[in-house]
C-alpha atoms as a PDB file:
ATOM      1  CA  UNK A   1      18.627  12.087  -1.049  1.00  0.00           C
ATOM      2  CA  UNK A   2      14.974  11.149  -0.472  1.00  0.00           C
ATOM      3  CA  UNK A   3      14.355   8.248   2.102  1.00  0.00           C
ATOM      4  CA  UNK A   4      11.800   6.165   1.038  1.00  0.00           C
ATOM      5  CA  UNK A   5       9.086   4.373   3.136  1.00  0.00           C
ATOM      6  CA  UNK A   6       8.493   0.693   2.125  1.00  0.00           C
ATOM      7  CA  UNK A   7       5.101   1.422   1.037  1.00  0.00           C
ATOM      8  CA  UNK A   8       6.817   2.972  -2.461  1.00  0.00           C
ATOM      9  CA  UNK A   9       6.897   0.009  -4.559  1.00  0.00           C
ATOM     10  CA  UNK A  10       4.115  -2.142  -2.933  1.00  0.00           C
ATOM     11  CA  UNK A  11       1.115   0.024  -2.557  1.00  0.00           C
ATOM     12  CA  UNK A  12       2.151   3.189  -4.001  1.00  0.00           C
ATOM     13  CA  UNK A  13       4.500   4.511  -6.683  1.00  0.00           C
ATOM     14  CA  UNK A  14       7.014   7.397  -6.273  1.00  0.00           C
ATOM     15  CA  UNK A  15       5.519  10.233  -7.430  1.00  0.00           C
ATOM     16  CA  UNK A  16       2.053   8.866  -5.037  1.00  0.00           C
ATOM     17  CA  UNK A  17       0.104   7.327  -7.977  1.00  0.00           C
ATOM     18  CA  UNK A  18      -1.558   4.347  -6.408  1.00  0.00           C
ATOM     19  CA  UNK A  19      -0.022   0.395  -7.652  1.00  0.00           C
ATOM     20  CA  UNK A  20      -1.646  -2.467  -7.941  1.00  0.00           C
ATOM     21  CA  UNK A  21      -2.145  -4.291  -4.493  1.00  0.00           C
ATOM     22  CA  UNK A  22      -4.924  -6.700  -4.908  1.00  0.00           C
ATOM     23  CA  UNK A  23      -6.736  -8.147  -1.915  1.00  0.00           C
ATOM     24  CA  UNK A  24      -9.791  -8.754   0.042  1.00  0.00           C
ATOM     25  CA  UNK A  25     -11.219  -6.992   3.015  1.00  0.00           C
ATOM     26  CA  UNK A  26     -14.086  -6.395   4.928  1.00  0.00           C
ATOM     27  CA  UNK A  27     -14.879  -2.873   5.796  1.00  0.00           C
ATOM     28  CA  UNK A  28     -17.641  -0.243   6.977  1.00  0.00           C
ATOM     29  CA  UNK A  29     -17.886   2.262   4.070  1.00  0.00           C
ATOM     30  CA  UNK A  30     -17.790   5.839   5.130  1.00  0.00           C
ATOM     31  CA  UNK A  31     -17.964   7.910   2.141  1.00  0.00           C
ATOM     32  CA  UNK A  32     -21.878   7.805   1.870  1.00  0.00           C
ATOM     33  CA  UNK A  33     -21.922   9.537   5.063  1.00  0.00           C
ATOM     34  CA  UNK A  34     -21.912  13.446   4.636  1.00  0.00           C
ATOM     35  CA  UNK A  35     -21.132  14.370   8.358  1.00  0.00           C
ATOM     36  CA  UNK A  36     -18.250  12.313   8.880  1.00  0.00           C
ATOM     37  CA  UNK A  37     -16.943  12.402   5.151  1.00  0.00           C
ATOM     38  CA  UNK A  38     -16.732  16.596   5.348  1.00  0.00           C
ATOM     39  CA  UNK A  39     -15.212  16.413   8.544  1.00  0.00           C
ATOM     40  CA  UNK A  40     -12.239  13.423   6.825  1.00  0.00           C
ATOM     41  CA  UNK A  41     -11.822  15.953   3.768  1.00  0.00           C
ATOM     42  CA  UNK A  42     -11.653  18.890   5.948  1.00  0.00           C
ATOM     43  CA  UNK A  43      -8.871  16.789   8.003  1.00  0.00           C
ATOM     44  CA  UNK A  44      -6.880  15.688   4.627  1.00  0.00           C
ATOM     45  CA  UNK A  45      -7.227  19.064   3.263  1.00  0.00           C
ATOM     46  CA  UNK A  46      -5.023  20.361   6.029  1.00  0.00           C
ATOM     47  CA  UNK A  47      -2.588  17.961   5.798  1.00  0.00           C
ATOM     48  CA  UNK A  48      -2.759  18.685   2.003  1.00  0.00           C
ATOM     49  CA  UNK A  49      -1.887  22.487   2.403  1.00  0.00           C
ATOM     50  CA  UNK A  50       1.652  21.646   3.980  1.00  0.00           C
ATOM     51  CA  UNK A  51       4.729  22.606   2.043  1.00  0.00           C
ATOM     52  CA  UNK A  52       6.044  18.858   1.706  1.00  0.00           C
ATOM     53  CA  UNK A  53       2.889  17.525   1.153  1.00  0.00           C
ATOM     54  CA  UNK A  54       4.660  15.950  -2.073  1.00  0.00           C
ATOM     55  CA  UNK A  55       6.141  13.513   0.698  1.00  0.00           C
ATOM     56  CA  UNK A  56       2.521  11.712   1.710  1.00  0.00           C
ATOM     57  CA  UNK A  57       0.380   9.755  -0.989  1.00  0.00           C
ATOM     58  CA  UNK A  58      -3.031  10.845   0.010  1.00  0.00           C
ATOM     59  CA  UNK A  59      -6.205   8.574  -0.341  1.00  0.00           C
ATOM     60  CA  UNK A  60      -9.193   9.541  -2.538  1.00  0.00           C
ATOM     61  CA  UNK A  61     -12.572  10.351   0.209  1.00  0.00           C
ATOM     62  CA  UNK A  62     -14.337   8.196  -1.812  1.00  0.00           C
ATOM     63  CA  UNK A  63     -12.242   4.950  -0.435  1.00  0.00           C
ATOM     64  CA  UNK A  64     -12.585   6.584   2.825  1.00  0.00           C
ATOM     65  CA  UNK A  65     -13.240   3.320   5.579  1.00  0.00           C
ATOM     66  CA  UNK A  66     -13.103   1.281   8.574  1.00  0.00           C
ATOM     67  CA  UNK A  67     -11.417  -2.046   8.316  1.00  0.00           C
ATOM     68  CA  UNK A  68     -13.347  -4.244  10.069  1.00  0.00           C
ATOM     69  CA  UNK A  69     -11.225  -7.682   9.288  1.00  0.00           C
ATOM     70  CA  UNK A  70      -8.497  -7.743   7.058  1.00  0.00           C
ATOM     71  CA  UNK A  71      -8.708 -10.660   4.641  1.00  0.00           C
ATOM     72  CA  UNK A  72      -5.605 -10.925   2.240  1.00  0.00           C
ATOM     73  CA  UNK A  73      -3.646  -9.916   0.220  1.00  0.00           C
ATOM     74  CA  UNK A  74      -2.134 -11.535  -3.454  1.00  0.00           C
ATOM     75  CA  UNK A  75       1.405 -10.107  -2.858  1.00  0.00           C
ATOM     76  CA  UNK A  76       1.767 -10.687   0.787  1.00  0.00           C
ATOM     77  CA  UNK A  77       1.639 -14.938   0.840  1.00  0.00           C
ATOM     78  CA  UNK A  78       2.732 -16.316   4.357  1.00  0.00           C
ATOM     79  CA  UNK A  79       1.094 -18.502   6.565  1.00  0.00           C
ATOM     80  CA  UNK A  80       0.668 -15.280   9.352  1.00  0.00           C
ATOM     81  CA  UNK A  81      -1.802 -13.322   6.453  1.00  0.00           C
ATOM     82  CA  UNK A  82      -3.140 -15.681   4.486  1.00  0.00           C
ATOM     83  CA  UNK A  83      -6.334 -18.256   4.947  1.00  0.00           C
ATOM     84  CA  UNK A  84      -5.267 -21.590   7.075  1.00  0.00           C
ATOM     85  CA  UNK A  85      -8.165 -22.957   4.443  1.00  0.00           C
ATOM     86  CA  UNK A  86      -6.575 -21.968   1.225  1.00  0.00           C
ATOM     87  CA  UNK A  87      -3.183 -23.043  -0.810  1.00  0.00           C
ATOM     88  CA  UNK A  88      -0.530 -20.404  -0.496  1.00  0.00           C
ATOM     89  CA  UNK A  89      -0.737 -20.500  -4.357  1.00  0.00           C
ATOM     90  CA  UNK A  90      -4.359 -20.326  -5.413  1.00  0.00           C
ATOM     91  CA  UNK A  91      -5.253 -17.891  -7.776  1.00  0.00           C
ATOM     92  CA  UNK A  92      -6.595 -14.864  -6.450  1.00  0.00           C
ATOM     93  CA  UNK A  93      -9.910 -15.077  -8.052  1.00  0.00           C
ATOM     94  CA  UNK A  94     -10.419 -18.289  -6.686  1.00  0.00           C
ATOM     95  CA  UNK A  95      -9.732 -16.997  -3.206  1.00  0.00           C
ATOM     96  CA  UNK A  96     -12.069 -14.346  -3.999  1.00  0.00           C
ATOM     97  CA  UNK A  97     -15.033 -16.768  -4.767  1.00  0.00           C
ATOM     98  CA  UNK A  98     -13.684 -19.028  -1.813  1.00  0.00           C
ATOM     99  CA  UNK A  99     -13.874 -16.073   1.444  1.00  0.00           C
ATOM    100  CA  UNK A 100     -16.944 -14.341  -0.231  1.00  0.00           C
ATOM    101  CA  UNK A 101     -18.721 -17.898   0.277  1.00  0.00           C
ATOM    102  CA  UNK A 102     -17.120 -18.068   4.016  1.00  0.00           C
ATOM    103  CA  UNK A 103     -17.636 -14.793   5.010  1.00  0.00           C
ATOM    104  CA  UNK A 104     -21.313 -14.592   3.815  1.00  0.00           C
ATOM    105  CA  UNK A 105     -21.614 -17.142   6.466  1.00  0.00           C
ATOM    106  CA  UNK A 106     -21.392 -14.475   8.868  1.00  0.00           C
ATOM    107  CA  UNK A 107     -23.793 -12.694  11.054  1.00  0.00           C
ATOM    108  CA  UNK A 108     -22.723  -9.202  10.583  1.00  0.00           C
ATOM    109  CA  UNK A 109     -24.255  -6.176  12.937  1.00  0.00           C
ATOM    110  CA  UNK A 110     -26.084  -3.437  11.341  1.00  0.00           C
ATOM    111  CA  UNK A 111     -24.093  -0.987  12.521  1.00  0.00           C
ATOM    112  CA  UNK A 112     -21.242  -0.066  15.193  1.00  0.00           C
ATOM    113  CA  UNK A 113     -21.037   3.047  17.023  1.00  0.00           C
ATOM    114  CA  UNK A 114     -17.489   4.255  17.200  1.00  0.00           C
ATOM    115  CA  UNK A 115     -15.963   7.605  18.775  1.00  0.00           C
ATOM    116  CA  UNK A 116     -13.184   9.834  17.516  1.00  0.00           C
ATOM    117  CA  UNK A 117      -9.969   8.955  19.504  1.00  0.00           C
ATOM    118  CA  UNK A 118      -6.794  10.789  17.986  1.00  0.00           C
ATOM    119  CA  UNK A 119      -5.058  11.341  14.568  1.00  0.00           C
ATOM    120  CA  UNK A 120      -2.150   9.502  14.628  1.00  0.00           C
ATOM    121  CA  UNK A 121       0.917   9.810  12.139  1.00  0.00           C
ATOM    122  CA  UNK A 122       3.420   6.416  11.807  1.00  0.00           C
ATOM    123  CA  UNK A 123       3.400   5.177   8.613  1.00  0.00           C
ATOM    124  CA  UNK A 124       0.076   6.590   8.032  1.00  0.00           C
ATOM    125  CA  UNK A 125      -1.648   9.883   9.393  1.00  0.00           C
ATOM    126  CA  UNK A 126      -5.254   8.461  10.307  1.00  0.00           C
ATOM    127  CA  UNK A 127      -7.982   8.325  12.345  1.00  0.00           C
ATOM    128  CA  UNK A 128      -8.067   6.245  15.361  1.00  0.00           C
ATOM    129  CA  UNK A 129     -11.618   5.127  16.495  1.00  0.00           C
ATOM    130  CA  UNK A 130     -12.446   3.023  19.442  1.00  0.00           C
ATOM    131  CA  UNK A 131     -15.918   1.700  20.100  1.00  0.00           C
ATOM    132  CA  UNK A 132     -18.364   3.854  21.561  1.00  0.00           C
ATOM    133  CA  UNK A 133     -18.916   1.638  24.712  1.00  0.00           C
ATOM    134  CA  UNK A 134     -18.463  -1.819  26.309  1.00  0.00           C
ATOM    135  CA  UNK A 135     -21.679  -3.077  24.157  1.00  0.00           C
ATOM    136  CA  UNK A 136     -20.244  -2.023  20.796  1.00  0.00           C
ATOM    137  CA  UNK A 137     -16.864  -3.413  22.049  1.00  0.00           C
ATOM    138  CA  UNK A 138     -18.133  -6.824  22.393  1.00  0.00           C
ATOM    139  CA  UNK A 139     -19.752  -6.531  18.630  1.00  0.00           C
ATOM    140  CA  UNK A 140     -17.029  -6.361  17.028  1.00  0.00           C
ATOM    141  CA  UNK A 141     -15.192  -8.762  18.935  1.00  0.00           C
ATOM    142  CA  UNK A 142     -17.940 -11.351  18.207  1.00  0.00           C
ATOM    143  CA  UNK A 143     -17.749 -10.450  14.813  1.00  0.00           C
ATOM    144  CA  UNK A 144     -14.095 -10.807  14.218  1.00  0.00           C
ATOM    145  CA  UNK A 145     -14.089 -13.936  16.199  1.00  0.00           C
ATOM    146  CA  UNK A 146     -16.958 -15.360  14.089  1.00  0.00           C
ATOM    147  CA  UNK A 147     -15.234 -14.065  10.708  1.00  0.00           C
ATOM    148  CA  UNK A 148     -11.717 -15.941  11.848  1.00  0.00           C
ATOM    149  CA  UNK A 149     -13.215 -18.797  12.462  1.00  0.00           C
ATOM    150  CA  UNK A 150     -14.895 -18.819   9.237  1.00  0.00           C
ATOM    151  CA  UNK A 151     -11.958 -17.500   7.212  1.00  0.00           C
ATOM    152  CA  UNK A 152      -9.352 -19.490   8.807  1.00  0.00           C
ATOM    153  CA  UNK A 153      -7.599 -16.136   9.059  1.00  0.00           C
ATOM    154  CA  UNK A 154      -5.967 -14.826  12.508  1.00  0.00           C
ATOM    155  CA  UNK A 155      -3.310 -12.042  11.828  1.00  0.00           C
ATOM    156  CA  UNK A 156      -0.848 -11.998  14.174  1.00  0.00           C
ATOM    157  CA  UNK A 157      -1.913  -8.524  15.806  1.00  0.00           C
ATOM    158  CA  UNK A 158      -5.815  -9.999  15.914  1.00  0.00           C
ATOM    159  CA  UNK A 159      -5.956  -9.337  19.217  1.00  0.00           C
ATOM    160  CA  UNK A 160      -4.491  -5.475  19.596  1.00  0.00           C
ATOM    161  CA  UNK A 161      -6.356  -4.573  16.264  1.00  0.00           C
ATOM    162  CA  UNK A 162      -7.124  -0.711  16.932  1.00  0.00           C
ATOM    163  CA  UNK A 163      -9.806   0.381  14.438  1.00  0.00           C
ATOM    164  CA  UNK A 164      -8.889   3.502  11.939  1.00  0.00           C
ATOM    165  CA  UNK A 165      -9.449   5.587   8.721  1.00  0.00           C
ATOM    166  CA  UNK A 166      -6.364   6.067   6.557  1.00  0.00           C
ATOM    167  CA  UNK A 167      -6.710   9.312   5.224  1.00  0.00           C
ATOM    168  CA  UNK A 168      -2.639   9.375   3.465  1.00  0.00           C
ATOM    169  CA  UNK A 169       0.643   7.344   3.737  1.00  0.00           C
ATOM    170  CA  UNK A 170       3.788   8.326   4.133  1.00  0.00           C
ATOM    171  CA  UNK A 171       5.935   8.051   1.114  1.00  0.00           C
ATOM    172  CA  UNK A 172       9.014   9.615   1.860  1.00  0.00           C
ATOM    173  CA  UNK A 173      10.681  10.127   5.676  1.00  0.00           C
ATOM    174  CA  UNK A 174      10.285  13.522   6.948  1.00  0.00           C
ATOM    175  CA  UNK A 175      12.921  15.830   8.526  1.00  0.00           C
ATOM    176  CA  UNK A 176      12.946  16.809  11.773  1.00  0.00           C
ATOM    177  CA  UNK A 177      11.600  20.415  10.648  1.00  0.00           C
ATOM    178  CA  UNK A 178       9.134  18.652   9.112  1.00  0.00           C
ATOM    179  CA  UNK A 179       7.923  16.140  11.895  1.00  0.00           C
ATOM    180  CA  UNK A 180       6.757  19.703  14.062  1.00  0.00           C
ATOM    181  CA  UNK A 181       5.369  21.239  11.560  1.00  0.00           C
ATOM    182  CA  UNK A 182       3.084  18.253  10.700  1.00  0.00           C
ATOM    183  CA  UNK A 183       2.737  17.735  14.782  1.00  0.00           C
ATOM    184  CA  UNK A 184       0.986  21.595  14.759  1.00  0.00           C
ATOM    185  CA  UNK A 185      -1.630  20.168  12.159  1.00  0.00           C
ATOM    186  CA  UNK A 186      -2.290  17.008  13.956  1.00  0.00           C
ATOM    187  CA  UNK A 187      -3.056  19.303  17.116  1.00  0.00           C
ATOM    188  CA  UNK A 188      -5.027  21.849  15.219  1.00  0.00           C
ATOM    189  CA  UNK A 189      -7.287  18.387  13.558  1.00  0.00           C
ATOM    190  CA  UNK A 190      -7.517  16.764  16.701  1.00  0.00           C
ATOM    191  CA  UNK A 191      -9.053  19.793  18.638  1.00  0.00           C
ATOM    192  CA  UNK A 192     -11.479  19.966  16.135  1.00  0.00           C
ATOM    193  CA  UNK A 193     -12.608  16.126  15.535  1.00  0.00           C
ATOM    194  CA  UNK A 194     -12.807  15.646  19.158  1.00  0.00           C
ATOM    195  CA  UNK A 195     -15.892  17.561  19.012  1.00  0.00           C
ATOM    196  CA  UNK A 196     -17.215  16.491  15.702  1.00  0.00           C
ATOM    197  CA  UNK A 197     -16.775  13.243  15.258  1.00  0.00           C
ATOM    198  CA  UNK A 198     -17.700  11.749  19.345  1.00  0.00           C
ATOM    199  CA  UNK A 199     -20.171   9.370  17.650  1.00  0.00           C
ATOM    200  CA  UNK A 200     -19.525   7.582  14.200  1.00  0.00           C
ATOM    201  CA  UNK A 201     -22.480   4.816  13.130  1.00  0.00           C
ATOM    202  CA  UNK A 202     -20.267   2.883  10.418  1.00  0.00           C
ATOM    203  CA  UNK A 203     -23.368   1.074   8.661  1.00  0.00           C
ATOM    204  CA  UNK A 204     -23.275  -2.528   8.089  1.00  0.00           C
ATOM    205  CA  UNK A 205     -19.511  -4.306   7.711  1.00  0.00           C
ATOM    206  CA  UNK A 206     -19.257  -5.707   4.394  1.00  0.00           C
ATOM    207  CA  UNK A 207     -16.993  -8.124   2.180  1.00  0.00           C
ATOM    208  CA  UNK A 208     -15.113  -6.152  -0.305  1.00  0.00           C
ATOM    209  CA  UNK A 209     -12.359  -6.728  -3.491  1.00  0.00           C
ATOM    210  CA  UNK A 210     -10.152  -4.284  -4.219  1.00  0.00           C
ATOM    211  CA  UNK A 211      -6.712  -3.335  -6.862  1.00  0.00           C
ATOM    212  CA  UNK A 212      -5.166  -0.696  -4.937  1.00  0.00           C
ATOM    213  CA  UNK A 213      -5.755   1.518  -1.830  1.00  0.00           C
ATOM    214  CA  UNK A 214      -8.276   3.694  -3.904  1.00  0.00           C
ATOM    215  CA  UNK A 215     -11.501   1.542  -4.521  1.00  0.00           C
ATOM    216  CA  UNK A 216     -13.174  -1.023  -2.372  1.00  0.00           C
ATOM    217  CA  UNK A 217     -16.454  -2.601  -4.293  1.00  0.00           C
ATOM    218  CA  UNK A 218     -18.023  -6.155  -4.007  1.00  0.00           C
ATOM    219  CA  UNK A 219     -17.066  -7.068  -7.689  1.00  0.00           C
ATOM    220  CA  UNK A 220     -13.410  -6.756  -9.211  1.00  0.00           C
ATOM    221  CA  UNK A 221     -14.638  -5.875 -12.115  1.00  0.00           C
ATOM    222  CA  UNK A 222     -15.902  -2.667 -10.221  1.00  0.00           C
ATOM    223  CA  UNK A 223     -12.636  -1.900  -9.483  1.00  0.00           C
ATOM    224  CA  UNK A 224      -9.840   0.412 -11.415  1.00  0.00           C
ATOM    225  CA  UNK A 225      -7.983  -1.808 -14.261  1.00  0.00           C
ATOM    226  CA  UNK A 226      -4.597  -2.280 -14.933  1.00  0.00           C
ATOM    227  CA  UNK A 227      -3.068  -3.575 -17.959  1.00  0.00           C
ATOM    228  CA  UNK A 228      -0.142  -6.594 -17.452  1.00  0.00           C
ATOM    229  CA  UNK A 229       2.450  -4.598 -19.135  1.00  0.00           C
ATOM    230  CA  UNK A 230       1.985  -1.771 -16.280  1.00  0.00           C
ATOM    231  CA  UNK A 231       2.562  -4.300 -13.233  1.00  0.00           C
ATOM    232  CA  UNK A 232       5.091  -4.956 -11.253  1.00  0.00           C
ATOM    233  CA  UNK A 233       4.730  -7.129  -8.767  1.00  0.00           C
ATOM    234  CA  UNK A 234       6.729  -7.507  -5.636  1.00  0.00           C
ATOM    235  CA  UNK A 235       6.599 -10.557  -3.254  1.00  0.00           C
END
C-alpha cells in the first residue's frame, strides 16, 4: 500500500494535480531567465524520466523561484506563521491588501547573486543556492530583517533559512530500490549544475499572491481559479 507524504491533501492531490493552498510570498522570479530556466527543465526532465516518477508531483518551470521571505499562508493559522500584526481570523484578502501595504515599505535590492550549491531530495528534490559572497549574504539578511520587521512575521527557522528552487515534491515514500536509483540522478544533475549554474542574478525580490504551488503573480485574480464546490480545505 502506497505511503503518502503529508503534502497529499494540503498542497497537492493524489494523482499530483495541484490543490488550492492560498498564500502570500515574496520571491525572485526565475522563469524569465533562459540560462538558468533550461538548465531547471533539463534538471526536472531527468527526474521526470524515472520509472516511479508517478510518486513526485512536479512543478510547472513557469512557477520556477527563489523564496526570498515567506509570508503566509490561509490554511496554516498559528501564531509561529502568521503576521504578529494581523487577527488569526482575517480574511485572506484583507491580509493580502494589509502585507502588500507593509511590504511595499521595503527597500528591496535589485538583484542577488546566488551560486549553485547541491540538489537536495527530503520532502522536495530542489535546488539549494547560497549567496554568491559575504556582500550578497548581508543583502539578504538586511532584507529579511527589514521585511520581518515590517510584516510582523519571524518563522521559527528565520534564522537557518537556506535559499532554494523547488523543482517537484514528493507525494508518495519511496522504496529503498527507489531511494538509489533517484540518488544516481541527483549525482548525474549535480555534476552538471555545478558548472552551469556558479552564478544566478535572481532580479529584483518581489511581493507575490498565489492559489497553489503553480502560479505566483501580484494580483489573485492573475492566478488559476477554483470553484467552492472543488475545495477542500484542511486546517
Amino acid at each position: 500500500m502506497s505511503q503518502f507524504m503529508p503534502v497529499v491533501g494540503q498542497k497537492f492531490n493524489k494523482d499530483g494535480s495541484l490543490r488550492y493552498f492560498p498564500g502570500s510570498t515574496i520571491i525572485c522570479d526565475l522563469s524569465n531567465s533562459e540560462a538558468v530556466l533550461s538548465e531547471l527543465i533539463w534538471a526536472q526532465d531527468r527526474f521526470r524520466k524515472l520509472p516511479f516518477a508517478h510518486k513526485f508531483g512536479f512543478l510547472p518551470p513557469a512557477s520556477f523561484h527563489m523564496t526570498v521571505f515567506d509570508l503566509i499562508c490561509d490554511q496554516v493559522r498559528d501564531e509561529q506563521h502568521w503576521s504578529s500584526l494581523l487577527p488569526l481570523d482575517m480574511p485572506l484578502e484583507t491580509a493580502d491588501e494589509t502585507l502588500r501595504g507593509l511590504v511595499s515599505k521595503a527597500h528591496p535590492p535589485a538583484n542577488f547573486v546566488m551560486q549553485y550549491t547541491a540538489c537536495f531530495m527530503r520532502t522536495v528534490i530542489g535546488i539549494e543556492l547560497r549567496p554568491a559572497n559575504d556582500d550578497v549574504a548581508t543583502l539578504l539578511r538586511q532584507y529579511r530583517e527589514e521585511v520581518s520587521q515590517l510584516t510582523g512575521i519571524r518563522f521559527p527557522n528565520f534564522d537557518t533559512y537556506k535559499f532554494h528552487i523547488s523543482l517537484a515534491y514528493y507525494l508518495v515514500r519511496l522504496s529503498p530500490e527507489e531511494d538509489e536509483a533517484l540518488k544516481e540522478v541527483r549525482m548525474e544533475v549535480d555534476a552538471r549544475l555545478t558548472k552551469t549554474l556558479q552564478t544566478i542574478n535572481t532580479g529584483m525580490p518581489k511581493f507575490t499572491l498565489f492559489n497553489d504551488m503553480g502560479a505566483f503573480k501580484e494580483f489573485r485574480t492573475q492566478l488559476p481559479q477554483y470553484e467552492l464546490a472543488d475545495i477542500t480545505i484542511n486546517r
